[in-house]
Protein backbone atom coordinates (compact mmCIF):
# COMPACT_ATOMS: atom_id res chain seq x y z
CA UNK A 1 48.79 -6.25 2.70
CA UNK A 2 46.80 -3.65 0.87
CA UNK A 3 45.14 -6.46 -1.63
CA UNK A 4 44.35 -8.14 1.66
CA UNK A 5 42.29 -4.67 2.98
CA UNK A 6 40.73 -4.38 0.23
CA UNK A 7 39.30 -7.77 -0.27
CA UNK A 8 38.20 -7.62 3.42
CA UNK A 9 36.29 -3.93 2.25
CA UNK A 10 34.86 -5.50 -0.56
CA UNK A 11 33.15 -8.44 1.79
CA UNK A 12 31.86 -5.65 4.05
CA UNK A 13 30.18 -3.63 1.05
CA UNK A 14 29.14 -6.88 -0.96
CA UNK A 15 25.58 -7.47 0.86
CA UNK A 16 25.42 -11.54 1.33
CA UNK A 17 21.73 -11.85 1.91
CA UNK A 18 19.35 -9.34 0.32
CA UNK A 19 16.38 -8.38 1.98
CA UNK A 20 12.86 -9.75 0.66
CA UNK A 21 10.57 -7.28 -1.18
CA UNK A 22 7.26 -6.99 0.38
CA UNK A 23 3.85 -9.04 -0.96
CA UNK A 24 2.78 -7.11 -4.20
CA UNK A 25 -0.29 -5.05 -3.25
CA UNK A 26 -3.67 -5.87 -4.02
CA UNK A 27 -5.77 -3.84 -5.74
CA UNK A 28 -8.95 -2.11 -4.42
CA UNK A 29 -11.71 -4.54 -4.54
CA UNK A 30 -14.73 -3.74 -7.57
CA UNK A 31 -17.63 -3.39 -5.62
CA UNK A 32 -16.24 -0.28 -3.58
CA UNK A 33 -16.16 1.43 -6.35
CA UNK A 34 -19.04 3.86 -6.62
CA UNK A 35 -21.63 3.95 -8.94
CA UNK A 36 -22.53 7.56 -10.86
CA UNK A 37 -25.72 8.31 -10.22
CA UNK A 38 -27.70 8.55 -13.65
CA UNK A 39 -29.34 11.98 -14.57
CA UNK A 40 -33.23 11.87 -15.58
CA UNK A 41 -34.33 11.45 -19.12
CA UNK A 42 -35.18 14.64 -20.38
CA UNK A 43 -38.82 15.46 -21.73
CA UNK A 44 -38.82 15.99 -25.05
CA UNK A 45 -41.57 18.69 -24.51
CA UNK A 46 -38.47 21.00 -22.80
CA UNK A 47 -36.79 21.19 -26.65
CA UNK A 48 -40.24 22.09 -27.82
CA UNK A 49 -41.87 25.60 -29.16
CA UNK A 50 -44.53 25.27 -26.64
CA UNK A 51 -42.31 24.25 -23.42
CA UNK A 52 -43.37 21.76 -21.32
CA UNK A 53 -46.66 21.35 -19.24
CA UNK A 54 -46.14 22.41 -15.40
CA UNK A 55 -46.41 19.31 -14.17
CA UNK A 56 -43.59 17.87 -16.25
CA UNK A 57 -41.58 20.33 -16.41
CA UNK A 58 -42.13 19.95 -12.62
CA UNK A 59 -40.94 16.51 -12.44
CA UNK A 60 -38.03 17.11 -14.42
CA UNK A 61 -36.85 19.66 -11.82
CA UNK A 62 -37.44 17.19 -9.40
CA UNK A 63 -35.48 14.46 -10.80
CA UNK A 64 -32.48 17.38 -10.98
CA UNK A 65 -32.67 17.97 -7.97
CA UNK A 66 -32.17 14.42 -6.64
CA UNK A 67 -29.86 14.11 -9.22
CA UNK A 68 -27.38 16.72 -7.84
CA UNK A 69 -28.09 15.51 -4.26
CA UNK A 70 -26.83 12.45 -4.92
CA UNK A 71 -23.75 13.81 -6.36
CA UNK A 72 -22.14 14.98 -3.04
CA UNK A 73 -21.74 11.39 -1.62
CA UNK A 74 -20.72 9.91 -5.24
CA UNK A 75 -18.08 12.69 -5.80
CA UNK A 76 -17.00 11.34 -1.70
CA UNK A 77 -16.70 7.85 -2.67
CA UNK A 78 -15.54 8.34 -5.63
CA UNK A 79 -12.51 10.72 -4.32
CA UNK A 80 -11.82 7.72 -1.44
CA UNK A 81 -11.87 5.28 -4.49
CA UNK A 82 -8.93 7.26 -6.25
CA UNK A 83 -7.06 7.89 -3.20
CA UNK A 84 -6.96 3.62 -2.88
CA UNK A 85 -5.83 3.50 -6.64
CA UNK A 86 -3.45 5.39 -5.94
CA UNK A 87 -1.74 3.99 -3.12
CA UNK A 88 -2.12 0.17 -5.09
CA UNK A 89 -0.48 1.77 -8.14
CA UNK A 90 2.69 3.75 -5.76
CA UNK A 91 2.94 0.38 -4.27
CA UNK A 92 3.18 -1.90 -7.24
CA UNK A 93 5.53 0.74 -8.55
CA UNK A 94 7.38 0.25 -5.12
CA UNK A 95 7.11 -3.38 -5.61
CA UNK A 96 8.51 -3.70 -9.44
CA UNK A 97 11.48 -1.57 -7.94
CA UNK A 98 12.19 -3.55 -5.03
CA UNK A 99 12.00 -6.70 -7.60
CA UNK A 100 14.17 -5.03 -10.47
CA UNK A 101 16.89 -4.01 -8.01
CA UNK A 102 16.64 -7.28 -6.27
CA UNK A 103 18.16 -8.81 -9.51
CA UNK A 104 21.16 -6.39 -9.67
């Protein structure tokens, strides 16, 4: 009788049909990934004794300017870019587990 119970436990606890890991996730596509804005070429007057005429030096501070406002919305995509790395690398970590512990 007790080899009986116990093979009738073991059936319970032995699972017969294993459930199917989810699709692998895809990774974030290329082209959402933002590009860094460039920064403007520096004069080579700026390095120089003499400094750099106003109107260059002028342009220069221009071109800094727009540089750093363009930062802001890089720094936003880029921060949304991580955040969708992220979440494809948890869930291909997710994924590798479901498939390793499929095979136990």
């Amino acid at each position: 009788m007790p080899r009986k119970a116990l093979a009738a436990l073991l059936l319970l606890l032995t699972p017969t049909a294993q459930a199917a890991c989810p699709t692998p996730p895809a990774p974030p596509p290329v082209s959402e990934k933002p590009v860094k804005p460039a920064l403007p070429q520096k004069p080579a007057c700026l390095d120089a004794k003499g400094g750099c005429p106003g109107w260059e030096a002028y342009t220069y501070n221009d071109g800094i300017k727009a540089y750093n406002a363009q930062l802001g919305p890089y720094r936003t995509g880029a921060e949304a870019y991580a955040r969708k790395l992220k979440a494809y690398a948890d869930g291909s970590v997710a994924y590798a587990n479901c498939e390793m512990q499929s095979m136990q």
